[in-house]
Every structure is written in C-alpha cells, then in structure tokens.
Protein backbone atom coordinates (compact mmCIF):
# COMPACT_ATOMS: atom_id res chain seq x y z
CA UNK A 1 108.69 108.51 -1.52
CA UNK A 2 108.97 108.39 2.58
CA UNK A 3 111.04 110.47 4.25
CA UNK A 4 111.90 107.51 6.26
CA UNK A 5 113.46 106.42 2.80
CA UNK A 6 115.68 109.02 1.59
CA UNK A 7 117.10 113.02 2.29
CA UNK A 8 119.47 114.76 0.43
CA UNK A 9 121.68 117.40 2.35
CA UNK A 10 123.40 119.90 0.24
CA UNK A 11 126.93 120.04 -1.15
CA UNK A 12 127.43 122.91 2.03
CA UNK A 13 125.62 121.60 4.83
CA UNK A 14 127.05 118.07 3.62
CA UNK A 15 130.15 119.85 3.88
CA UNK A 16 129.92 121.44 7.45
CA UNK A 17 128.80 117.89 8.88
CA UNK A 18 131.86 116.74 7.41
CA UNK A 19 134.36 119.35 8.60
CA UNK A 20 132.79 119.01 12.24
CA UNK A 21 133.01 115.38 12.65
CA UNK A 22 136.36 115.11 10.48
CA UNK A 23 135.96 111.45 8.58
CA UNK A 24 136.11 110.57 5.43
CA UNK A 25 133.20 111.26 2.56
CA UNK A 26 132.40 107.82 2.30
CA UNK A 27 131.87 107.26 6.50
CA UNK A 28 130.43 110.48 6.55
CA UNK A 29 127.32 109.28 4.25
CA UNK A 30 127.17 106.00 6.22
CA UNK A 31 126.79 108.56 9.66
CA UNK A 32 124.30 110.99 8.43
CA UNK A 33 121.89 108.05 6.90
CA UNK A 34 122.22 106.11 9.76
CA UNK A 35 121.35 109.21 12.22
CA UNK A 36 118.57 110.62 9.74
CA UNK A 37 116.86 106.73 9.26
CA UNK A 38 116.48 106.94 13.41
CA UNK A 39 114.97 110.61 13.13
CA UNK A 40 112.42 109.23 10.26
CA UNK A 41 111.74 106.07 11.45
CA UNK A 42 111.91 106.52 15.46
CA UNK A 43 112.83 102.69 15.84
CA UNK A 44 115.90 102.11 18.41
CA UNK A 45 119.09 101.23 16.95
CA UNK A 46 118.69 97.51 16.82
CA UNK A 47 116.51 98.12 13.46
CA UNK A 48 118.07 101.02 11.51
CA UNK A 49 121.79 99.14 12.33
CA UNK A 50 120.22 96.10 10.44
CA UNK A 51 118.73 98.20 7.57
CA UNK A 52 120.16 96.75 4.56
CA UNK A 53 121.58 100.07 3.29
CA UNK A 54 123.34 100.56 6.89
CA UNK A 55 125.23 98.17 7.81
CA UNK A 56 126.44 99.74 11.24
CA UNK A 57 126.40 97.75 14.55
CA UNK A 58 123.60 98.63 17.34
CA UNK A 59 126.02 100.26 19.64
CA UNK A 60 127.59 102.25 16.56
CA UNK A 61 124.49 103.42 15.56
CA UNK A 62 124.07 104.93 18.99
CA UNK A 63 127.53 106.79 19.12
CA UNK A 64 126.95 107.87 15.82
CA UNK A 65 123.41 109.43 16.55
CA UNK A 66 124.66 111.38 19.06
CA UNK A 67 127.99 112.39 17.41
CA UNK A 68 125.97 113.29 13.88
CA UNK A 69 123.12 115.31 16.14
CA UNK A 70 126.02 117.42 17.92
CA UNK A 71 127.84 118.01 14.25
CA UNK A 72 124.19 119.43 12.90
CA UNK A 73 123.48 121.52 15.78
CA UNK A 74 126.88 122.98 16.10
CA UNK A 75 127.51 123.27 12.16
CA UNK A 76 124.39 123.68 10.44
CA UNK A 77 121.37 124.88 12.91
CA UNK A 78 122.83 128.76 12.52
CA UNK A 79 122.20 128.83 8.88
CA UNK A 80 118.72 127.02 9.06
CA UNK A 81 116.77 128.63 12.04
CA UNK A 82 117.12 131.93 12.03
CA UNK A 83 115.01 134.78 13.68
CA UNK A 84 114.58 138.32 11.34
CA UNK A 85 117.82 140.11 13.57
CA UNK A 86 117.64 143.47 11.13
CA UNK A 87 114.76 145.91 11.33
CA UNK A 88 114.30 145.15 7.52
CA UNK A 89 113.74 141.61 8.03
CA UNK A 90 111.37 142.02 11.16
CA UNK A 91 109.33 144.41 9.32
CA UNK A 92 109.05 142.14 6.37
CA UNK A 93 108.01 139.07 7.98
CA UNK A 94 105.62 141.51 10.06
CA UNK A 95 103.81 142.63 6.51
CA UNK A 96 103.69 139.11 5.34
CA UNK A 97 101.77 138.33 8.84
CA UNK A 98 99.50 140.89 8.33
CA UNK A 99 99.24 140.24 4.55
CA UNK A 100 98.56 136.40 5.46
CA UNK A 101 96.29 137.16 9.07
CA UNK A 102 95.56 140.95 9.32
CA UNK A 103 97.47 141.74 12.38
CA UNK A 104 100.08 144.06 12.27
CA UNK A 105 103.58 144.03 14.27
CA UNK A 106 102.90 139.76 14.71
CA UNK A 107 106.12 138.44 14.06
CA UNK A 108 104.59 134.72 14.28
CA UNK A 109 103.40 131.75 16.85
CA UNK A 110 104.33 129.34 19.25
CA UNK A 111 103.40 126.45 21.22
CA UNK A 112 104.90 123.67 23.65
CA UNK A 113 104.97 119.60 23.09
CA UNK A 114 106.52 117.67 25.55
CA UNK A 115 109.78 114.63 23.98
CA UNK A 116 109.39 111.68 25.61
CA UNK A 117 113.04 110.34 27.16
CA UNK A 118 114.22 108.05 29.26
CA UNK A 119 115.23 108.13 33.10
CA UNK A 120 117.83 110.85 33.47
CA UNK A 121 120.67 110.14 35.61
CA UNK A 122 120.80 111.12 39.00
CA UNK A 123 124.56 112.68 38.65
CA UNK A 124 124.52 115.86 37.72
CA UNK A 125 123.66 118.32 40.68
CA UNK A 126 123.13 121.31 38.10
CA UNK A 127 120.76 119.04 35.95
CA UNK A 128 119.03 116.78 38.23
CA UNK A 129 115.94 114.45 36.88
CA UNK A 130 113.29 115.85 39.01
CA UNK A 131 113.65 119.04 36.40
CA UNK A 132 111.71 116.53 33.58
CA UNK A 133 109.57 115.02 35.18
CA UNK A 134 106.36 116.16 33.55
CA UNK A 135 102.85 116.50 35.51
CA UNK A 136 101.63 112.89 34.49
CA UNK A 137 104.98 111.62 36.49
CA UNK A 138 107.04 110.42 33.12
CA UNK A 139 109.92 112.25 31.84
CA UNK A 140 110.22 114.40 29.26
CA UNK A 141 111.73 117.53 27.50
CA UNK A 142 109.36 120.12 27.49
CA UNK A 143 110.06 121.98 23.83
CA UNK A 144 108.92 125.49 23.12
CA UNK A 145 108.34 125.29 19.14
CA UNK A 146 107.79 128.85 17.70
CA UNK A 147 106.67 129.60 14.24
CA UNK A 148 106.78 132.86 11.34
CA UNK A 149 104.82 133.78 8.64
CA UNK A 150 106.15 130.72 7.09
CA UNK A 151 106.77 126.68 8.48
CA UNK A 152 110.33 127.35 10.36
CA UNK A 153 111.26 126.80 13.71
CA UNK A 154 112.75 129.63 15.92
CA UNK A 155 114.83 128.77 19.53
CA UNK A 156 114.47 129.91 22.56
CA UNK A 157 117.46 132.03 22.38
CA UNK A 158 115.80 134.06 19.52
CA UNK A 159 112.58 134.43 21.08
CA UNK A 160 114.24 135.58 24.45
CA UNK A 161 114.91 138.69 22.65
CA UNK A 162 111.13 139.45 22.64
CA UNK A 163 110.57 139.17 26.26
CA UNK A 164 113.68 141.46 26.91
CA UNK A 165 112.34 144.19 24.77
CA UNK A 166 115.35 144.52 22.53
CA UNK A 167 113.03 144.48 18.68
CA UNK A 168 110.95 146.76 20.21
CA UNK A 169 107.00 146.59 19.43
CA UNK A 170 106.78 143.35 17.69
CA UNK A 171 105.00 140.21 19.44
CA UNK A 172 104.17 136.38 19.35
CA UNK A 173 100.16 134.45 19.92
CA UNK A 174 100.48 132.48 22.52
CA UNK A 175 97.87 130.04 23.45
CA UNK A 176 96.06 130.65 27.41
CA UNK A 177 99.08 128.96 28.90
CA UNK A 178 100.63 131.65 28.52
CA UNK A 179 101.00 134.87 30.88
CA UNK A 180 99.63 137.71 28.94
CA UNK A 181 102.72 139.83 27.89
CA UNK A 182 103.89 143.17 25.45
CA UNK A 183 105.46 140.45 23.66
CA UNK A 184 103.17 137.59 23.94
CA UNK A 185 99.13 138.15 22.50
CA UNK A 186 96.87 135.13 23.81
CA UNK A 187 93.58 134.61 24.73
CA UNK A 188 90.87 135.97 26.65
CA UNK A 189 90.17 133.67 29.58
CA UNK A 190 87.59 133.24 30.75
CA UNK A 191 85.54 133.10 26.75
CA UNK A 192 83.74 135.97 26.52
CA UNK A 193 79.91 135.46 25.49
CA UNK A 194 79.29 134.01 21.99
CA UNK A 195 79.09 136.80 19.41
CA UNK A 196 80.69 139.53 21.24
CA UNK A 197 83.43 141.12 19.52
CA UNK A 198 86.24 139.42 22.39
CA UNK A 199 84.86 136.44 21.36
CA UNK A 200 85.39 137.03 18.04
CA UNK A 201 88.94 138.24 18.66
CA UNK A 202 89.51 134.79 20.74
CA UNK A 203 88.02 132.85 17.59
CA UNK A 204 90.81 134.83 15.23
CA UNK A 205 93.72 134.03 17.33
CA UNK A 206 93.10 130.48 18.08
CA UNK A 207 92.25 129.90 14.06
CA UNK A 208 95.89 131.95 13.74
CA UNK A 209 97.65 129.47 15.99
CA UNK A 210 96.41 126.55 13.79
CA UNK A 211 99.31 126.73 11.89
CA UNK A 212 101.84 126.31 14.82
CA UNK A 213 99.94 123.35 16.37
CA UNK A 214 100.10 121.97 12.64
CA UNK A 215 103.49 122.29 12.20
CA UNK A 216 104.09 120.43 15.55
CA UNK A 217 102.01 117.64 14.12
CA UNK A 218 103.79 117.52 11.03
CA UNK A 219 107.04 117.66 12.40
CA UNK A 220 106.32 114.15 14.36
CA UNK A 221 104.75 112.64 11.27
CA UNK A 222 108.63 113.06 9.65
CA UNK A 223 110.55 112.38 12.29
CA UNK A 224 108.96 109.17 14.71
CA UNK A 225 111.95 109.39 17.37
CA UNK A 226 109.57 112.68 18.57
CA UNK A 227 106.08 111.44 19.07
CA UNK A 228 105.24 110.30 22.38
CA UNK A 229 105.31 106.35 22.23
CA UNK A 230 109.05 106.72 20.65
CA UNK A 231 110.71 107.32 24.32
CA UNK A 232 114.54 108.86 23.15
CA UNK A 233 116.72 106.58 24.92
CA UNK A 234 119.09 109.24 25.72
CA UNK A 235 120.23 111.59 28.43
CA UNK A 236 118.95 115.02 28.49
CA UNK A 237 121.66 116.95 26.68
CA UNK A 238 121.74 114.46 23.80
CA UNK A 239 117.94 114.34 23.68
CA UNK A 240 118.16 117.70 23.30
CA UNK A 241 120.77 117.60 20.36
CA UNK A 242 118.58 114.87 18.56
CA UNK A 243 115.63 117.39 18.72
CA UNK A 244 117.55 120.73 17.46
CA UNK A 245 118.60 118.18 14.78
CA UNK A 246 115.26 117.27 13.71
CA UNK A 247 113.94 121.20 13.67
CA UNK A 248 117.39 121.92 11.86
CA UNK A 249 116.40 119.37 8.81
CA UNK A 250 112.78 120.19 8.84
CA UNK A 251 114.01 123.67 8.24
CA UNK A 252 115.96 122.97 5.34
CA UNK A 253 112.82 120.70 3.65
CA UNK A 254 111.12 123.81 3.88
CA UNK A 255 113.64 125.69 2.53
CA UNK A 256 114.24 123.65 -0.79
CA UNK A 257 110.30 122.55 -0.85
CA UNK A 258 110.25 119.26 0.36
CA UNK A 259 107.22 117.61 0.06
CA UNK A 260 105.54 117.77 3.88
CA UNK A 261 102.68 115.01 5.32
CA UNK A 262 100.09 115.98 6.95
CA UNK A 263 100.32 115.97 10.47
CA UNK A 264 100.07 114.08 13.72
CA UNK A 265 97.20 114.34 15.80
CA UNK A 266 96.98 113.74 19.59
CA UNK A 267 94.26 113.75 22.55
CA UNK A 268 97.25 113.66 25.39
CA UNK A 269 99.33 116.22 24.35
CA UNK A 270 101.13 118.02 27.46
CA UNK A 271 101.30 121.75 26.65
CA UNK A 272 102.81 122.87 29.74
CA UNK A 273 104.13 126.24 29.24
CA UNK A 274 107.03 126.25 31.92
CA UNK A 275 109.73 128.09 29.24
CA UNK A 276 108.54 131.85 29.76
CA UNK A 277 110.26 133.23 33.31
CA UNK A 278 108.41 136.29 33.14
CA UNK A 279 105.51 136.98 36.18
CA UNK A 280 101.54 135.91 34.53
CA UNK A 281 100.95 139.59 35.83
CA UNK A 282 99.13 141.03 32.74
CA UNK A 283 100.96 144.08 32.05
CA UNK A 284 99.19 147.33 31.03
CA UNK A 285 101.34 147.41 27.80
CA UNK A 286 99.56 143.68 27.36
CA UNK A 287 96.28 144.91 28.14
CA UNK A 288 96.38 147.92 25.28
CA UNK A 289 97.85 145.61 22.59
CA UNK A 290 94.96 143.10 23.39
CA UNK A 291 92.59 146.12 23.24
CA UNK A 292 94.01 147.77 20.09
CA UNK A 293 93.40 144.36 18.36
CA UNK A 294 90.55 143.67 19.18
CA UNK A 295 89.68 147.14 17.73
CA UNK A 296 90.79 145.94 14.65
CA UNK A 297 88.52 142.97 14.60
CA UNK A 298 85.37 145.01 15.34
C-alpha cells in the first residue's frame, strides 16, 4: 500500500491536531488527509481537491495545507524530533553509534538538500528573496537534515547546542562542506593517497554518512511536494511549515515501523552548507579529534 494512499495518526497526535486547529472530528479528518495526500503525492491542489475521497475545493485545499502544517509543527513536532537532552540519553545513542560504526562520542550525521519554492515576495525587509536564491539562480530553502543512530530527523535548534559546546565532547560527520569543527568530524580534503591510513579514515566516514544521504532520499520518495521538480507554491515561512511537517510524520513512521521505500536518487543535488555560522578555521580541538580517530582506524 502507497503512502500516497493512506496514514494513520494516533489517537494523541490526532488529538493535538485537533485541539490546535479547534474543528470538529469529522473536518478534522477531511484537513489532515487532504494536507498529508499533498505531502505524498506532491501534485498542487487542483488534483488532491478532486481526489474522490477529498472533496475540498482548490483554494481550500491551500488554506488548509498551510493551517494543518502550522497545527503539526506547533502541536506534534516536540514529541516526534527530539535530540538526547539528558547525559543518559546522549551517552546511549553514543554506544549504539559506536556499537553500529565504531566511533565513540558520534552522536549521529547530517547533510543539506535544497526545497524547491516559488518566488518569495519582495515585502518583508527582515526576509527578503535574495536570502533563497540558491547558486544555480532558482529559489529554494536550503534544509540542514541531521540524523542518529537511528532514521530521525533532528532541527537546527537541537544541533545548535553542539556548536555552542553545551553536551560537551560529543560530535556530528559532516560531509567536506563543512568547516572542520570540535563538534563537526568531516573529511580530509584534499584525499590523501590511496591506502594510507587518512584515506582509509576518509573511506569510513563517507560509508558512515550513507545513511544520512539515504534518509534524504527516502524522505522525498514519501513525500513528492520535496523533490526538486515539485516547486512548493508557497512563501517561505509556510514552505518551511510544510517541510517540519513532513520530517514530523516521517518521524512517527519510524517510530511505529512504517514500512519505508527506498530512496530517491539525484545527479543535481545542491548541498550548499550555508546553516553552520561558525569560521571554516579548523580548530586545534578539530584537528586532535580527527587525529584520535584516525588512530582508531589504524
């Protein structure tokens, strides 16, 4: 069965949804279909408000999108993506990284993919378009995905924590786009010679990030509104709620085993790794974590 087809929220998140957008039971299944069918199926509104189990209006559909997206993010995105905030949990998802990859203190991975969207306004001083405007002169929101020991999503907000030092010695693999950090272990550029134990080291950490890049790819297999020829036909700060939305849900298929597809695969991805505000100065902290694992690989 497609994803596209059906999705079952639970009696509590169905619950939250509810509270937040205050309507009845009955609208409130209408909504959430509606809003999920344009995750799944990426089509614009003029299809999922003629689906045949929807019967919404095109312009409805769009409000409703938007309004279920907000509810989701504000209600239920909390209880689904979560970062480990105890020492406990950090050093348990750091044992089953090690357990999984043998690194130790690797608290997971993470990546950028760039969401198509449309032409953002030009009326917001604070926001103005020129901010996503990616390198190949479209517009997009540039998405830092990050990954643990298992397929869940962390934000930005969570990993901030790691580049301000506050969970002290733990860290993230990073791909070469980005700066070389305490908190961030990526390659070495440029590759070392073939065989030599940095080479090695690069090898392990690239095979490591597979998973993250995977994840990407299977996130825009389930929902179509995120792969690149699916432009979201919304302003930034809705775009943005659509896409929380979509890394809320795949959170909670993971959670109660959903079945996953495999995943997307593109040759023009844009990985630019803008998020991180921190100088690409290698720091010496960097430099010995680098050097301690690659001790470890040797």
């Amino acid at each position: 069965m497609d994803f596209g087809d059906i999705i079952v929220l639970e009696t509590e998140a169905a619950r939250r949804v509810r509270d937040e957008r205050r309507i009845h039971r009955r609208n409130l299944e209408i909504e959430i279909l509606a809003a999920v069918r344009f995750y799944a199926v990426g089509s614009y509104q003029r299809f999922v408000g003629q689906d045949y189990n929807i019967v919404l209006a095109q312009r409805t559909v769009s409000k409703v999108v938007k309004e279920v997206s907000y509810a989701i993010v504000h209600r239920l995105l909390n209880v689904y993506i979560k970062f480990p905030s105890t020492a406990e949990e950090r050093r348990a998802v750091a044992s089953g990284f090690q357990a999984a990859h043998g690194l130790p203190d690797c608290l997971g991975c993470i990546d950028c993919t760039h969401i198509a969207i449309v032409t953002p306004h030009n009326n917001d001083a604070n926001d103005p378009p020129i901010g996503y405007k990616n390198r190949k002169g479209n517009y997009s929101i540039n998405t830092q995905f990050g990954q643990l020991t298992t397929n869940t999503f962390l934000t930005k907000d969570e990993m901030m924590r790691l580049v301000d030092g506050r969970i002290g010695k733990y860290y993230l693999i990073g791909d070469s786009g980005y700066s070389k950090q305490s908190y961030m272990l990526t390659p070495i550029v440029p590759s070392p010679p073939e065989g030599s134990t940095e080479y090695r080291y690069n090898v392990k950490i690239s095979r490591i990030r597979n998973c993250v890049e995977r994840t990407n790819g299977i996130i825009k297999a389930i929902f179509r509104c995120l792969r690149k020829d699916r432009v979201l036909h919304y302003q930034p700060q809705a775009a943005a709620l659509i896409i929380l939305s979509c890394c809320t849900i795949y959170n909670m298929m993971h959670q109660y085993r959903y079945p996953l597809p495999e995943p997307e695969t593109s040759t023009e991805e844009l990985t630019d790794h803008t998020i991180p505000t921190h100088t690409a100065t290698s720091s010496s902290a960097a430099l010995r974590r680098q050097q301690d694992i690659i001790m470890l690989i040797n």
